[in-house]
PDB file of N, CA and C in Angstrom:
ATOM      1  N   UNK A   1       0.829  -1.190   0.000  1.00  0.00           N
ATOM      2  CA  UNK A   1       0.000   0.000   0.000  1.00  0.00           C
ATOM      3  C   UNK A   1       0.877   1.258   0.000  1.00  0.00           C
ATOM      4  N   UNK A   2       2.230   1.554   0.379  1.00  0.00           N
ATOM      5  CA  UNK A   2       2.430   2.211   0.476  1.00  0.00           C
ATOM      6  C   UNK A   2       3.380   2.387  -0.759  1.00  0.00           C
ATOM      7  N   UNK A   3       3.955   1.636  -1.063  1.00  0.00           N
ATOM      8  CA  UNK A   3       4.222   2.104  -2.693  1.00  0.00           C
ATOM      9  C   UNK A   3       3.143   2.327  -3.684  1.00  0.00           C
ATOM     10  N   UNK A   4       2.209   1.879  -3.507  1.00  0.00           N
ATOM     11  CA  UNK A   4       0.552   2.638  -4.028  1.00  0.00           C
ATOM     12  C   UNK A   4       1.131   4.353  -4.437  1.00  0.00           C
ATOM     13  N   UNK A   5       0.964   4.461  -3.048  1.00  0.00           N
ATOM     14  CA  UNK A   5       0.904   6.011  -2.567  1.00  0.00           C
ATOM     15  C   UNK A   5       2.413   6.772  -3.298  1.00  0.00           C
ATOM     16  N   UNK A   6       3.506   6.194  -3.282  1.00  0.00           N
ATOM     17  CA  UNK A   6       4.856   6.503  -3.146  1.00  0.00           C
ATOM     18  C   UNK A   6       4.716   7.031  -5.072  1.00  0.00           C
ATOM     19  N   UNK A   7       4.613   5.527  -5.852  1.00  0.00           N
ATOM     20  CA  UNK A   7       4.366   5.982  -7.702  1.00  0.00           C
ATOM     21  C   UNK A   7       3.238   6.620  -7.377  1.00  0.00           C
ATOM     22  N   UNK A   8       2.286   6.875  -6.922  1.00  0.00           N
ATOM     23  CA  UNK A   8       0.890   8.130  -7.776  1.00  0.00           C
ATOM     24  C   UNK A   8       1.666   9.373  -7.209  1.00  0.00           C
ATOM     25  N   UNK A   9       2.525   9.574  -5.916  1.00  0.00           N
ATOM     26  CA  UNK A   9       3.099  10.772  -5.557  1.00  0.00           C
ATOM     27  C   UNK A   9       4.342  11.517  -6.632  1.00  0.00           C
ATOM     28  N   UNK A  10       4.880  10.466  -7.112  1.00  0.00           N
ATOM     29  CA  UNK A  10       6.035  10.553  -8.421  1.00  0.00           C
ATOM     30  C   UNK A  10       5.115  10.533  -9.604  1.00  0.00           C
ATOM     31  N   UNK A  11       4.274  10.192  -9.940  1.00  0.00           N
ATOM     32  CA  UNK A  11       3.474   9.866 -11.521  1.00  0.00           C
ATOM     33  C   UNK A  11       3.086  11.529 -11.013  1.00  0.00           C
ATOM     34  N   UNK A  12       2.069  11.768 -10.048  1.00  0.00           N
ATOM     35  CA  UNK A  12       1.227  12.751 -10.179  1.00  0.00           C
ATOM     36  C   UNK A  12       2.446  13.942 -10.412  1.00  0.00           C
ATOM     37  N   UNK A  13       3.288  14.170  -9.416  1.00  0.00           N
ATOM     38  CA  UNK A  13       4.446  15.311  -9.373  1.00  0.00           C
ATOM     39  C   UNK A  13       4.934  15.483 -10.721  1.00  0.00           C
ATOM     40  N   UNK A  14       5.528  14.388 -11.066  1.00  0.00           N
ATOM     41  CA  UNK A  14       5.671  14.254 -12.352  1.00  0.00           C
ATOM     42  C   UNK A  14       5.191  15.279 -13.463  1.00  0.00           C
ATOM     43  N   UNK A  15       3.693  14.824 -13.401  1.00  0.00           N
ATOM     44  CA  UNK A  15       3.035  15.709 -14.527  1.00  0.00           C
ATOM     45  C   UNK A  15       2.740  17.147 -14.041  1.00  0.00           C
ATOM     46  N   UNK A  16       3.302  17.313 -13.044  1.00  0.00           N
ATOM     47  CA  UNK A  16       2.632  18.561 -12.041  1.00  0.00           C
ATOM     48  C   UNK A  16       3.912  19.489 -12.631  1.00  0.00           C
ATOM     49  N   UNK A  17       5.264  18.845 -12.619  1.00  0.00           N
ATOM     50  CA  UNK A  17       6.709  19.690 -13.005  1.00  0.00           C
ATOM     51  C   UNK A  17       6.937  20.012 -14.150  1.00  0.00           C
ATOM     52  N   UNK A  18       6.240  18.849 -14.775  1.00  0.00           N
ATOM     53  CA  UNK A  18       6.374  18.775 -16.455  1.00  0.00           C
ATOM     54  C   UNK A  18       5.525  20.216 -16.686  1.00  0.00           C
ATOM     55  N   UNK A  19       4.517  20.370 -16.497  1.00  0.00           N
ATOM     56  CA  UNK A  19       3.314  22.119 -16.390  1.00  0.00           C
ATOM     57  C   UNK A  19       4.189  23.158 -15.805  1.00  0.00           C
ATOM     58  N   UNK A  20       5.289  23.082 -14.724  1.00  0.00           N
ATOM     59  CA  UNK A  20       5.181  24.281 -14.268  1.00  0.00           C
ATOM     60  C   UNK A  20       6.578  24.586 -15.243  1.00  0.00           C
ATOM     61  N   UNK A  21       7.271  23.275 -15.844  1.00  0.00           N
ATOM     62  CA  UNK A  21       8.362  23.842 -16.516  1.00  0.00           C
ATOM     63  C   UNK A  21       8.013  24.481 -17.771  1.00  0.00           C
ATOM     64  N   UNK A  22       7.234  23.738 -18.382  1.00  0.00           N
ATOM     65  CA  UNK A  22       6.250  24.557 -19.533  1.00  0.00           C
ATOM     66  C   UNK A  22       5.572  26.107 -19.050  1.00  0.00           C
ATOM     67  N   UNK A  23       5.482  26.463 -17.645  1.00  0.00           N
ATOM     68  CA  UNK A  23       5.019  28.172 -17.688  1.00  0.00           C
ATOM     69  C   UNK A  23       6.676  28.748 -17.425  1.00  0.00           C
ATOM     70  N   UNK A  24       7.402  27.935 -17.049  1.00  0.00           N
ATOM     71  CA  UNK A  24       8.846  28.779 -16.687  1.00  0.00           C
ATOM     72  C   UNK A  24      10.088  28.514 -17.809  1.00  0.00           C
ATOM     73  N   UNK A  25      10.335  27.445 -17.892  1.00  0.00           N
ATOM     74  CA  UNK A  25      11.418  27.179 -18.860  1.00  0.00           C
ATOM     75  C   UNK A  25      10.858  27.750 -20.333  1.00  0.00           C
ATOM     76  N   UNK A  26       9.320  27.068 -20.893  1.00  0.00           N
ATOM     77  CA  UNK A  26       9.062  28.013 -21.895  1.00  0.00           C
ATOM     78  C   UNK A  26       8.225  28.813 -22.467  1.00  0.00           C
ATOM     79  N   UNK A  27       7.973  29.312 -21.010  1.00  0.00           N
ATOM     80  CA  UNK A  27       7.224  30.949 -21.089  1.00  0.00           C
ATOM     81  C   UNK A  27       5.929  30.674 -21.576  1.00  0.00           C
ATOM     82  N   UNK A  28       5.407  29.161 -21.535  1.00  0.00           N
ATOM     83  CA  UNK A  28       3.546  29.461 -22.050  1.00  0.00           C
ATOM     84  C   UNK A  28       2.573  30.164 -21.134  1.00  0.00           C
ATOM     85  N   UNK A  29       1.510  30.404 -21.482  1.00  0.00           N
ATOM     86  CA  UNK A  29       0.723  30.788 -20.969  1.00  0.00           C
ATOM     87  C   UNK A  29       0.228  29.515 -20.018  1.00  0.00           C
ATOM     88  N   UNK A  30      -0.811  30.130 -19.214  1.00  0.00           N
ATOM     89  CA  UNK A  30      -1.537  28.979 -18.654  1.00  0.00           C
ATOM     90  C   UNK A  30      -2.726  28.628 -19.802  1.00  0.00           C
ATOM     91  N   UNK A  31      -2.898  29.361 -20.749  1.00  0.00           N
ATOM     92  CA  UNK A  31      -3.817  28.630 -21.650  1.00  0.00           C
ATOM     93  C   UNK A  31      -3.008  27.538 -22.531  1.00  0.00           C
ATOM     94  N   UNK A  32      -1.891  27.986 -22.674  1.00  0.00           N
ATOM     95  CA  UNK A  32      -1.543  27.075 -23.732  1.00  0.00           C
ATOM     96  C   UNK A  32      -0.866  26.054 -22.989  1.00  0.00           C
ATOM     97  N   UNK A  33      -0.718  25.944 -21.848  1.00  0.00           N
ATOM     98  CA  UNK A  33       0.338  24.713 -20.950  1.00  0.00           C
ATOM     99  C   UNK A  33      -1.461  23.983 -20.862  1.00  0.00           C
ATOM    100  N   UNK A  34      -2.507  24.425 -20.133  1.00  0.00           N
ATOM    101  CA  UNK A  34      -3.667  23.724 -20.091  1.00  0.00           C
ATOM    102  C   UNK A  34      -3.734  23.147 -21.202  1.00  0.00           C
ATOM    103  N   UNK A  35      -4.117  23.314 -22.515  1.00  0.00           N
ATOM    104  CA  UNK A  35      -4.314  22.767 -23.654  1.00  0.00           C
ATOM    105  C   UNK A  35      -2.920  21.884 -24.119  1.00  0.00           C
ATOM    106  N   UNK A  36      -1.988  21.699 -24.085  1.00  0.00           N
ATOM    107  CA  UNK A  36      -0.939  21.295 -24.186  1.00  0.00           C
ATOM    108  C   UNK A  36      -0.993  20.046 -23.523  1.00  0.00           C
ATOM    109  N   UNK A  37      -1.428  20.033 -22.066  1.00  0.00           N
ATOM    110  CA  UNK A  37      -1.733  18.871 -20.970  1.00  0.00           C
ATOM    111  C   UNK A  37      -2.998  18.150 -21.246  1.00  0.00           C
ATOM    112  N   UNK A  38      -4.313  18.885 -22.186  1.00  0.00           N
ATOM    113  CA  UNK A  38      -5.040  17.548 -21.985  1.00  0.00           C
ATOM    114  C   UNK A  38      -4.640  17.104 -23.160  1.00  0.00           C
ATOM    115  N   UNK A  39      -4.298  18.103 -24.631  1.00  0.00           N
ATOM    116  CA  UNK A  39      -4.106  16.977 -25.735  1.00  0.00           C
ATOM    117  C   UNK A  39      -2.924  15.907 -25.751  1.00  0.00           C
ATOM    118  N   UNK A  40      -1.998  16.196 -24.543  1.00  0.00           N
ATOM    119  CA  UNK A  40      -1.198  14.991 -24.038  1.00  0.00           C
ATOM    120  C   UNK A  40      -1.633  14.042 -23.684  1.00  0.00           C
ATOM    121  N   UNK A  41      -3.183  14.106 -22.364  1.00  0.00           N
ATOM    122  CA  UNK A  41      -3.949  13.118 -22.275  1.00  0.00           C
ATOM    123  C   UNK A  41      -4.033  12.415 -23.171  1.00  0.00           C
ATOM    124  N   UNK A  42      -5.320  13.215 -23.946  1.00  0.00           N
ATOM    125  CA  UNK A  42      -5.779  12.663 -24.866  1.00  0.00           C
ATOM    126  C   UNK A  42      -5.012  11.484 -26.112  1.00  0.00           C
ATOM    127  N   UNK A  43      -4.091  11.490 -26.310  1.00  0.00           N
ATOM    128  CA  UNK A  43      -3.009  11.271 -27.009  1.00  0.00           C
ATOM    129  C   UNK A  43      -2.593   9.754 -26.683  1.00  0.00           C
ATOM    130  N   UNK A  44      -2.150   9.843 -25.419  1.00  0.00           N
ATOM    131  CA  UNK A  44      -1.431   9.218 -24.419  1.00  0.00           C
ATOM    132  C   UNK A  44      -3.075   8.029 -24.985  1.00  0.00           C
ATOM    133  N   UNK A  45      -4.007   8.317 -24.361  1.00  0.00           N
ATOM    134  CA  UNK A  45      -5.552   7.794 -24.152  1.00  0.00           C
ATOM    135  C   UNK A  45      -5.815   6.762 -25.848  1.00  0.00           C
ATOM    136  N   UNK A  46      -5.149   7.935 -27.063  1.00  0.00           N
ATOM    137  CA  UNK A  46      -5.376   7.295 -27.835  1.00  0.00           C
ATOM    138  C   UNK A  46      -4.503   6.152 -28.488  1.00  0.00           C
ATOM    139  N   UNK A  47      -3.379   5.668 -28.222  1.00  0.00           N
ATOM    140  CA  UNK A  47      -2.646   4.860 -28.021  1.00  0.00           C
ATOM    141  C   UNK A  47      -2.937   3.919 -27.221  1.00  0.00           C
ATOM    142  N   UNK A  48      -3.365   4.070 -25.813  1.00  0.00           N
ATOM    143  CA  UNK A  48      -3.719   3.373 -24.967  1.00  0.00           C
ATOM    144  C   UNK A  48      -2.936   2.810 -23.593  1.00  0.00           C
ATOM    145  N   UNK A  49      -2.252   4.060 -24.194  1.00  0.00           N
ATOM    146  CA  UNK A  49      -1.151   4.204 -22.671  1.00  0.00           C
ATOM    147  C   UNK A  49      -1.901   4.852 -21.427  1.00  0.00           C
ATOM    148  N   UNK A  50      -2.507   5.523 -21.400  1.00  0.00           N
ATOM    149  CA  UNK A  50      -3.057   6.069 -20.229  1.00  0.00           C
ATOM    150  C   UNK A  50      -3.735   5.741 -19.430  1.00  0.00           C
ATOM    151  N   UNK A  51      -4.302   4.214 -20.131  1.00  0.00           N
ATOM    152  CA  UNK A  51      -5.634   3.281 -18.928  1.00  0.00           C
ATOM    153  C   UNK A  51      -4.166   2.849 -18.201  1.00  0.00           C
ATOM    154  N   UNK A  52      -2.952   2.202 -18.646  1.00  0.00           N
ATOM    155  CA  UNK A  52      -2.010   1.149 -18.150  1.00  0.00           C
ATOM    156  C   UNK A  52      -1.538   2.432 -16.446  1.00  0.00           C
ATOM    157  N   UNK A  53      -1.412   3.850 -17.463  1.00  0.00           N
ATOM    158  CA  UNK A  53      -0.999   4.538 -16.335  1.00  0.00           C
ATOM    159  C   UNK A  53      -1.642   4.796 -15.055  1.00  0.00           C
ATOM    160  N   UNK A  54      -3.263   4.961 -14.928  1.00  0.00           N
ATOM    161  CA  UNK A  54      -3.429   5.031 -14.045  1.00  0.00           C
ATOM    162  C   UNK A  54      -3.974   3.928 -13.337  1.00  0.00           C
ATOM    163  N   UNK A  55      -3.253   2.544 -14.009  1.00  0.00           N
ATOM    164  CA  UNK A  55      -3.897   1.324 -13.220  1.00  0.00           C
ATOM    165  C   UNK A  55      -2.197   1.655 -12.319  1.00  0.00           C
ATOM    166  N   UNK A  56      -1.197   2.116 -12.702  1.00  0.00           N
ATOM    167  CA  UNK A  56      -0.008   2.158 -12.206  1.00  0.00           C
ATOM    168  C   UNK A  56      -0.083   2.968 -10.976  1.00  0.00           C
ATOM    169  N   UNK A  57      -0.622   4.185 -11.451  1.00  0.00           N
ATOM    170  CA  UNK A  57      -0.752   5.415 -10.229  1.00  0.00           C
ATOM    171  C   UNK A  57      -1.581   5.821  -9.547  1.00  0.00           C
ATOM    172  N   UNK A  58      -2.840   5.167 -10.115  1.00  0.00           N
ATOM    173  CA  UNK A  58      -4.105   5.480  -9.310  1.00  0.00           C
ATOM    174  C   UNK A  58      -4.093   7.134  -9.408  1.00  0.00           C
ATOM    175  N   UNK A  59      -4.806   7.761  -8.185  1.00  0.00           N
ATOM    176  CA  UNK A  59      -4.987   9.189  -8.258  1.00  0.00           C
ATOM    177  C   UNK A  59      -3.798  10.115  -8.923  1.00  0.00           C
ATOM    178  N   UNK A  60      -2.132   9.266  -8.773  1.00  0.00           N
ATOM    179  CA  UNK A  60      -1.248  10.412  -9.534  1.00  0.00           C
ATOM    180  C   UNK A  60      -1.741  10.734 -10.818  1.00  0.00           C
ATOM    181  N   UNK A  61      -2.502   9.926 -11.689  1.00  0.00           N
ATOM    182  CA  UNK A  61      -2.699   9.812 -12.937  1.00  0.00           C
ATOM    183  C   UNK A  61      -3.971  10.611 -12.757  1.00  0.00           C
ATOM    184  N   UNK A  62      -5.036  10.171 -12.499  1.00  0.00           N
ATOM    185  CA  UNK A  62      -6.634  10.360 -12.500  1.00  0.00           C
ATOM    186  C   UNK A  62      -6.901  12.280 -12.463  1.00  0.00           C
ATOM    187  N   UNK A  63      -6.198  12.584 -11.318  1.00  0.00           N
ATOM    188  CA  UNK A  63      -5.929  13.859 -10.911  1.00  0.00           C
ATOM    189  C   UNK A  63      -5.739  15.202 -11.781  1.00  0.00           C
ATOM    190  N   UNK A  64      -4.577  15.352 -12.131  1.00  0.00           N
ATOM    191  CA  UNK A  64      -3.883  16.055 -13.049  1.00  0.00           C
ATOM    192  C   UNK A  64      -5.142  16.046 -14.356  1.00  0.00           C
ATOM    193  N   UNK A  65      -4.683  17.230 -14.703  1.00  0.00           N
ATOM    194  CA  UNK A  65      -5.618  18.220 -16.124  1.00  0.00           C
ATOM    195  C   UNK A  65      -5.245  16.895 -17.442  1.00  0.00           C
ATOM    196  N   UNK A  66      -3.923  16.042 -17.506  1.00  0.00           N
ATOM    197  CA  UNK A  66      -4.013  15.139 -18.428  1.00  0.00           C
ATOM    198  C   UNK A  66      -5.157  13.906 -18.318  1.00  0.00           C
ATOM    199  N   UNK A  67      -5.381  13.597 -17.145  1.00  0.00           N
ATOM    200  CA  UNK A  67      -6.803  12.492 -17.104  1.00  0.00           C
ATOM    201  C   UNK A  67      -8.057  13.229 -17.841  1.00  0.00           C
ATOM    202  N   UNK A  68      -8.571  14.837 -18.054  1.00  0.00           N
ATOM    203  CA  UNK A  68      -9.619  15.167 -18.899  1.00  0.00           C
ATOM    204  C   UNK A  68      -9.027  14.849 -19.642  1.00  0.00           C
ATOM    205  N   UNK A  69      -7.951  14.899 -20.984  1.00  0.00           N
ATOM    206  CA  UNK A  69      -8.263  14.200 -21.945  1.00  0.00           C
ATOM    207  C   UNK A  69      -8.110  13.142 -22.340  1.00  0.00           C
ATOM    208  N   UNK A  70      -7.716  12.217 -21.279  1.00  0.00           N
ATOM    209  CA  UNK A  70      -7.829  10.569 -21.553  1.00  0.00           C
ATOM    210  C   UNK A  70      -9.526  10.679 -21.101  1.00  0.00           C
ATOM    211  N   UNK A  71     -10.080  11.117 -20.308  1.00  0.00           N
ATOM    212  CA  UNK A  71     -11.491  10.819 -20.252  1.00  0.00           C
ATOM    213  C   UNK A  71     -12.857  11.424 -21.634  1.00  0.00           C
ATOM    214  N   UNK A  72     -11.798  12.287 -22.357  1.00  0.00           N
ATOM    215  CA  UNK A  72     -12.560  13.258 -23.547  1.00  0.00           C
ATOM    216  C   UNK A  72     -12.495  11.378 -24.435  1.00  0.00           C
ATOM    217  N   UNK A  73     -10.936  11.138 -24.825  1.00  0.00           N
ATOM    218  CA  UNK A  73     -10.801   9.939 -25.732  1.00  0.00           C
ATOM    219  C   UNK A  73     -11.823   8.723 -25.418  1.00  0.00           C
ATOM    220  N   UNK A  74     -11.968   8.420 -24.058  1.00  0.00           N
ATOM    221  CA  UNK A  74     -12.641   7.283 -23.668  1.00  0.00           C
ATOM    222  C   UNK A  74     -13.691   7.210 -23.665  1.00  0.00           C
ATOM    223  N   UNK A  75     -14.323   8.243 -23.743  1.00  0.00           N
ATOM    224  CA  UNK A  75     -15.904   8.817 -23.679  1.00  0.00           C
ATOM    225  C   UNK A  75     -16.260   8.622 -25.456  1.00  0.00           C
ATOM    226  N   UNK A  76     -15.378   9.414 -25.905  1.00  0.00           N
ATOM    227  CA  UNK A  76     -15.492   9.421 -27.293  1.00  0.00           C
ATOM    228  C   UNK A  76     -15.702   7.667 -27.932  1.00  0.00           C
ATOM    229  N   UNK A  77     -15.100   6.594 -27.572  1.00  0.00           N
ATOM    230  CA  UNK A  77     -14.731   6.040 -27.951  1.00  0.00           C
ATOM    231  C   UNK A  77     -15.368   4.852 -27.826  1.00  0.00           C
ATOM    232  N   UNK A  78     -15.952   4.746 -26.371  1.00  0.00           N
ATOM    233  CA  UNK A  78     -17.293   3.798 -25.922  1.00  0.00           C
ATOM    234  C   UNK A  78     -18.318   3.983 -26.876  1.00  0.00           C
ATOM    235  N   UNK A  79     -18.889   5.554 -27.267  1.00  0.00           N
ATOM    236  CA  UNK A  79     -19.872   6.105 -27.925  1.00  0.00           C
ATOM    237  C   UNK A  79     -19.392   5.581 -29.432  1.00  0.00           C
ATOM    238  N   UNK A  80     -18.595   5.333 -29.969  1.00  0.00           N
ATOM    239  CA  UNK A  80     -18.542   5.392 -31.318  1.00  0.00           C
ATOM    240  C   UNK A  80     -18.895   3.908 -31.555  1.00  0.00           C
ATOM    241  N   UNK A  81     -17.961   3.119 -30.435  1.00  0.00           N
ATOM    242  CA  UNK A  81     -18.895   1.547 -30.653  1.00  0.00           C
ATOM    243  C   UNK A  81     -20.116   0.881 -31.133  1.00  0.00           C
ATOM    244  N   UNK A  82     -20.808   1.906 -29.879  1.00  0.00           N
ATOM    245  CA  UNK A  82     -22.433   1.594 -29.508  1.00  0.00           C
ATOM    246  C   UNK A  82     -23.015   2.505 -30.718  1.00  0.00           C
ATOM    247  N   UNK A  83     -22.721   3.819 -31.424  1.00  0.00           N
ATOM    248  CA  UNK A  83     -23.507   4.891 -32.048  1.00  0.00           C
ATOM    249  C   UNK A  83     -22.472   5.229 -33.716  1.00  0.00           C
ATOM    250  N   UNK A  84     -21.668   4.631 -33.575  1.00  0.00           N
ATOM    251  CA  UNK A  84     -21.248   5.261 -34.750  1.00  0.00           C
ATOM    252  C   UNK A  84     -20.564   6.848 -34.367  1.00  0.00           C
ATOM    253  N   UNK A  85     -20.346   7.506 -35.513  1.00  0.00           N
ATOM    254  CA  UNK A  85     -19.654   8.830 -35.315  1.00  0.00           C
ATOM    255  C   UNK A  85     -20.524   9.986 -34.915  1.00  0.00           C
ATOM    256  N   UNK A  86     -21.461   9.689 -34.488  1.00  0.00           N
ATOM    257  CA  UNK A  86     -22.463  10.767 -33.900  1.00  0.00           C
ATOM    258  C   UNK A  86     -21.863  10.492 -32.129  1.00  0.00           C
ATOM    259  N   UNK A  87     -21.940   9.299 -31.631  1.00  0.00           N
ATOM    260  CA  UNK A  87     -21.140   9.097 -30.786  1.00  0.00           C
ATOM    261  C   UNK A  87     -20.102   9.363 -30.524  1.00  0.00           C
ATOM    262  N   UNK A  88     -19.335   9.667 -31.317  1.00  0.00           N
ATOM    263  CA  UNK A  88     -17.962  10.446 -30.933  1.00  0.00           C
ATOM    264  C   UNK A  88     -18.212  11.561 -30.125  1.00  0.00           C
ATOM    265  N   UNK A  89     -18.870  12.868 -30.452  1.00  0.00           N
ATOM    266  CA  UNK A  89     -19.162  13.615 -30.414  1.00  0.00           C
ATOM    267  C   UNK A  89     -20.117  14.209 -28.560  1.00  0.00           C
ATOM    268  N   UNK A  90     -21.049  13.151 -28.900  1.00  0.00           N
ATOM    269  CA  UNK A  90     -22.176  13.091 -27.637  1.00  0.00           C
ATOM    270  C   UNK A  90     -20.802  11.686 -26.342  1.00  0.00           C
ATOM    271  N   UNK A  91     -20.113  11.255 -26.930  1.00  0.00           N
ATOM    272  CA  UNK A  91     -19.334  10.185 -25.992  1.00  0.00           C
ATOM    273  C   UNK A  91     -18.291  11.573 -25.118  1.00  0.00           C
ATOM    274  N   UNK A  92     -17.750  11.924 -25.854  1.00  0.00           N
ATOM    275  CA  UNK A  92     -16.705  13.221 -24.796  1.00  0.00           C
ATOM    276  C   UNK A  92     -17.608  14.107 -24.123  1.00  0.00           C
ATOM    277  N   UNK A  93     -18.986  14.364 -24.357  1.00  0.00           N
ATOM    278  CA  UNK A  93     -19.952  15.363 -23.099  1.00  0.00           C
ATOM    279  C   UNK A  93     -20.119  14.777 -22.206  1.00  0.00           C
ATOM    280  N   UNK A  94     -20.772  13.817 -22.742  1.00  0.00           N
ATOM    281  CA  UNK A  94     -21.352  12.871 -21.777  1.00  0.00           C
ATOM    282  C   UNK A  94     -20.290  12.506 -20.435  1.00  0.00           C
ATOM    283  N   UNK A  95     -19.313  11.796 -20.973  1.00  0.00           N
ATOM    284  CA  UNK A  95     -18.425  11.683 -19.568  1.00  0.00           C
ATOM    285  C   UNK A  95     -17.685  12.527 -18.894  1.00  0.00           C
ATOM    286  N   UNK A  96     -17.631  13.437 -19.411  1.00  0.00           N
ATOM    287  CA  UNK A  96     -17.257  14.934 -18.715  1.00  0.00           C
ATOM    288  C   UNK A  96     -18.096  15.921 -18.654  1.00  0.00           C
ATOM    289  N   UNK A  97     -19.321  16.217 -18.617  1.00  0.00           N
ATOM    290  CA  UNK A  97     -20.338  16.956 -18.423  1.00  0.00           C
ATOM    291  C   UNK A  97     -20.750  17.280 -17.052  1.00  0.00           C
ATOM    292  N   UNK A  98     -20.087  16.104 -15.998  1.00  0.00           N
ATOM    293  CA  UNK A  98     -20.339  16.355 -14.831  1.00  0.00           C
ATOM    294  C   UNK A  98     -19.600  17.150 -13.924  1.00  0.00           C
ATOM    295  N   UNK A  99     -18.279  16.850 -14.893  1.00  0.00           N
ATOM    296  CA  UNK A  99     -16.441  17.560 -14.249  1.00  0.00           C
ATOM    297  C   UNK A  99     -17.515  19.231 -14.627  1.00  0.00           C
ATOM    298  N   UNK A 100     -17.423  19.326 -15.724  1.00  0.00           N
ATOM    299  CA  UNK A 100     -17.747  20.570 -16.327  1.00  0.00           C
ATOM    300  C   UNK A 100     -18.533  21.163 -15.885  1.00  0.00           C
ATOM    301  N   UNK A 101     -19.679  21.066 -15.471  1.00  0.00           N
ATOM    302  CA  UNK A 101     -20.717  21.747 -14.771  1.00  0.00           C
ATOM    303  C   UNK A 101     -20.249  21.971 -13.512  1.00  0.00           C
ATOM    304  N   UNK A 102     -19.848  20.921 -12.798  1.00  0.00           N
ATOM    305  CA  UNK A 102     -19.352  21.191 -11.199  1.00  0.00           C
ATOM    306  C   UNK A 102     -18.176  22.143 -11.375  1.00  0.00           C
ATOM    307  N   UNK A 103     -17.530  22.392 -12.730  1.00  0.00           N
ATOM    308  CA  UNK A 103     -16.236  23.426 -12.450  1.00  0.00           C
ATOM    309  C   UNK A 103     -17.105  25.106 -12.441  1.00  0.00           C
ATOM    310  N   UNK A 104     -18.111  25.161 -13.249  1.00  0.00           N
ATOM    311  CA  UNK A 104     -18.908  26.180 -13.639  1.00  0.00           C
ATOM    312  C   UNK A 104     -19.789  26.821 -12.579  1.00  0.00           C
ATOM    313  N   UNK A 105     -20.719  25.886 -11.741  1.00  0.00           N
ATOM    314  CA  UNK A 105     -21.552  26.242 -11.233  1.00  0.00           C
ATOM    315  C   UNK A 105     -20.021  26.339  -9.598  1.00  0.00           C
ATOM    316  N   UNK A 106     -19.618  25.650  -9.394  1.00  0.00           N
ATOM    317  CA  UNK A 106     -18.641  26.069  -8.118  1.00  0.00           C
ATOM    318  C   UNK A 106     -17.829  27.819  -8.395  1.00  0.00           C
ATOM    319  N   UNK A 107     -17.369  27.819  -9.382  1.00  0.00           N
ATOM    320  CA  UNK A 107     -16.473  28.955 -10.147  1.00  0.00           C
ATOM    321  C   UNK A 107     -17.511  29.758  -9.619  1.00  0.00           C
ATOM    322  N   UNK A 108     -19.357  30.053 -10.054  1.00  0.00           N
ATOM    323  CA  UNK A 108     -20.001  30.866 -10.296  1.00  0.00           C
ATOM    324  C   UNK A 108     -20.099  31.385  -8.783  1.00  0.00           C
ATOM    325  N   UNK A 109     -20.191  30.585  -7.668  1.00  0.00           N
ATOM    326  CA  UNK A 109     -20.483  30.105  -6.473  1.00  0.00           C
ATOM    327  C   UNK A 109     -19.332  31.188  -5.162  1.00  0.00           C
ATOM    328  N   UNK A 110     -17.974  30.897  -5.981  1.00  0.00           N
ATOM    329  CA  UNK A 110     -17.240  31.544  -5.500  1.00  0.00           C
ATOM    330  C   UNK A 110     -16.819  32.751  -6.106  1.00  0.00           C
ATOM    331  N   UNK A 111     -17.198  32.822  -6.899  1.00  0.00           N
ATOM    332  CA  UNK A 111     -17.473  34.645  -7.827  1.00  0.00           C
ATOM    333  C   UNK A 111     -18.311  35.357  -6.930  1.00  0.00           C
ATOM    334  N   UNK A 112     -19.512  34.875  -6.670  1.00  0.00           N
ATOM    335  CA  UNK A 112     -20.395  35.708  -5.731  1.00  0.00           C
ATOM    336  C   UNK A 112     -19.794  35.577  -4.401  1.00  0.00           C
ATOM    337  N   UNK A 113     -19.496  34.764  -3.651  1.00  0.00           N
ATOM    338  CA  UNK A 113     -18.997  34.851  -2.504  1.00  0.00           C
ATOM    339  C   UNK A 113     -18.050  35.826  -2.061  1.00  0.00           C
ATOM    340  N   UNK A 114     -16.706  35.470  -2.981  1.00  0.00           N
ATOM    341  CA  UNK A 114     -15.329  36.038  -2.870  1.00  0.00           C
ATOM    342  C   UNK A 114     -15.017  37.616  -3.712  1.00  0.00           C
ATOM    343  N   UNK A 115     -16.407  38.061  -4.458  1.00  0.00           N
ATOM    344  CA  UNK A 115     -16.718  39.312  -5.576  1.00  0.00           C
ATOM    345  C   UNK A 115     -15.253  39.508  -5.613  1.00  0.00           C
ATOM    346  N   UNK A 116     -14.769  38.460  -6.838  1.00  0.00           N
ATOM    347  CA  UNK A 116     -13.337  38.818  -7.667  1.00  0.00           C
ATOM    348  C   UNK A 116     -13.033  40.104  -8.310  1.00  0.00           C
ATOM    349  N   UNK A 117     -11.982  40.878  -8.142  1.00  0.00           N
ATOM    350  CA  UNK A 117     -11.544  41.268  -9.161  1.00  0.00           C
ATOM    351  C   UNK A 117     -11.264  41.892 -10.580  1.00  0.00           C
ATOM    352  N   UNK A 118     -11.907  42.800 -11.571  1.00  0.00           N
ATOM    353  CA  UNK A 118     -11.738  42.327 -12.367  1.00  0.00           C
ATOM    354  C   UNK A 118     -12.038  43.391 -13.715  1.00  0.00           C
TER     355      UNK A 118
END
């Protein structure tokens, strides 16, 4: 159990250093290091490296902004089985529709609370 904990603490850090060297070593934005990290997911997802990873790391993997786009690919990909290429499409909402709303309606939540800025 405790090497469980020990690789998801190295897997997760991992992808956590790999982001912050991408805003420091080469000056991206946080939009473009975000987008950079899920189409890595995604990528990773479409090969089929990324289920192996987080059977390896558990939460190091799951966690991090690269699990949305292994979950965009996997969503996509169940759906295309069962639906064809209309499924592609309705397969990436569907399994992230819940991340997405809970990021939106919390965001909105603490906008009014915390009156940001702006």
């Amino acid at each position: 159990m405790l090497a469980m904990f020990f690789w998801a603490f190295v897997i997760g850090g991992s992808i956590c250093v790999i982001g912050q060297l991408m805003f420091d070593v080469a000056k991206l934005t946080p939009g473009h290091t975000l987008s950079i990290m899920v189409v890595a997911g995604a990528v990773l997802a479409g090969f089929g490296l990324y289920e192996p990873l987080i059977d390896f790391a558990g939460a190091g993997a799951t966690i991090p902004i690269t699990s949305f786009g292994n979950s965009l690919v996997e969503g996509a990909m169940q759906e295309a089985k069962r639906h064809g290429i209309i499924g592609v499409i309705t397969g990436m909402f569907e399994v992230t529709s819940s991340g997405i709303s809970a990021a939106i309606i919390f965001g909105f939540l603490g906008a009014l609370i915390f009156k940001p800025k702006g």
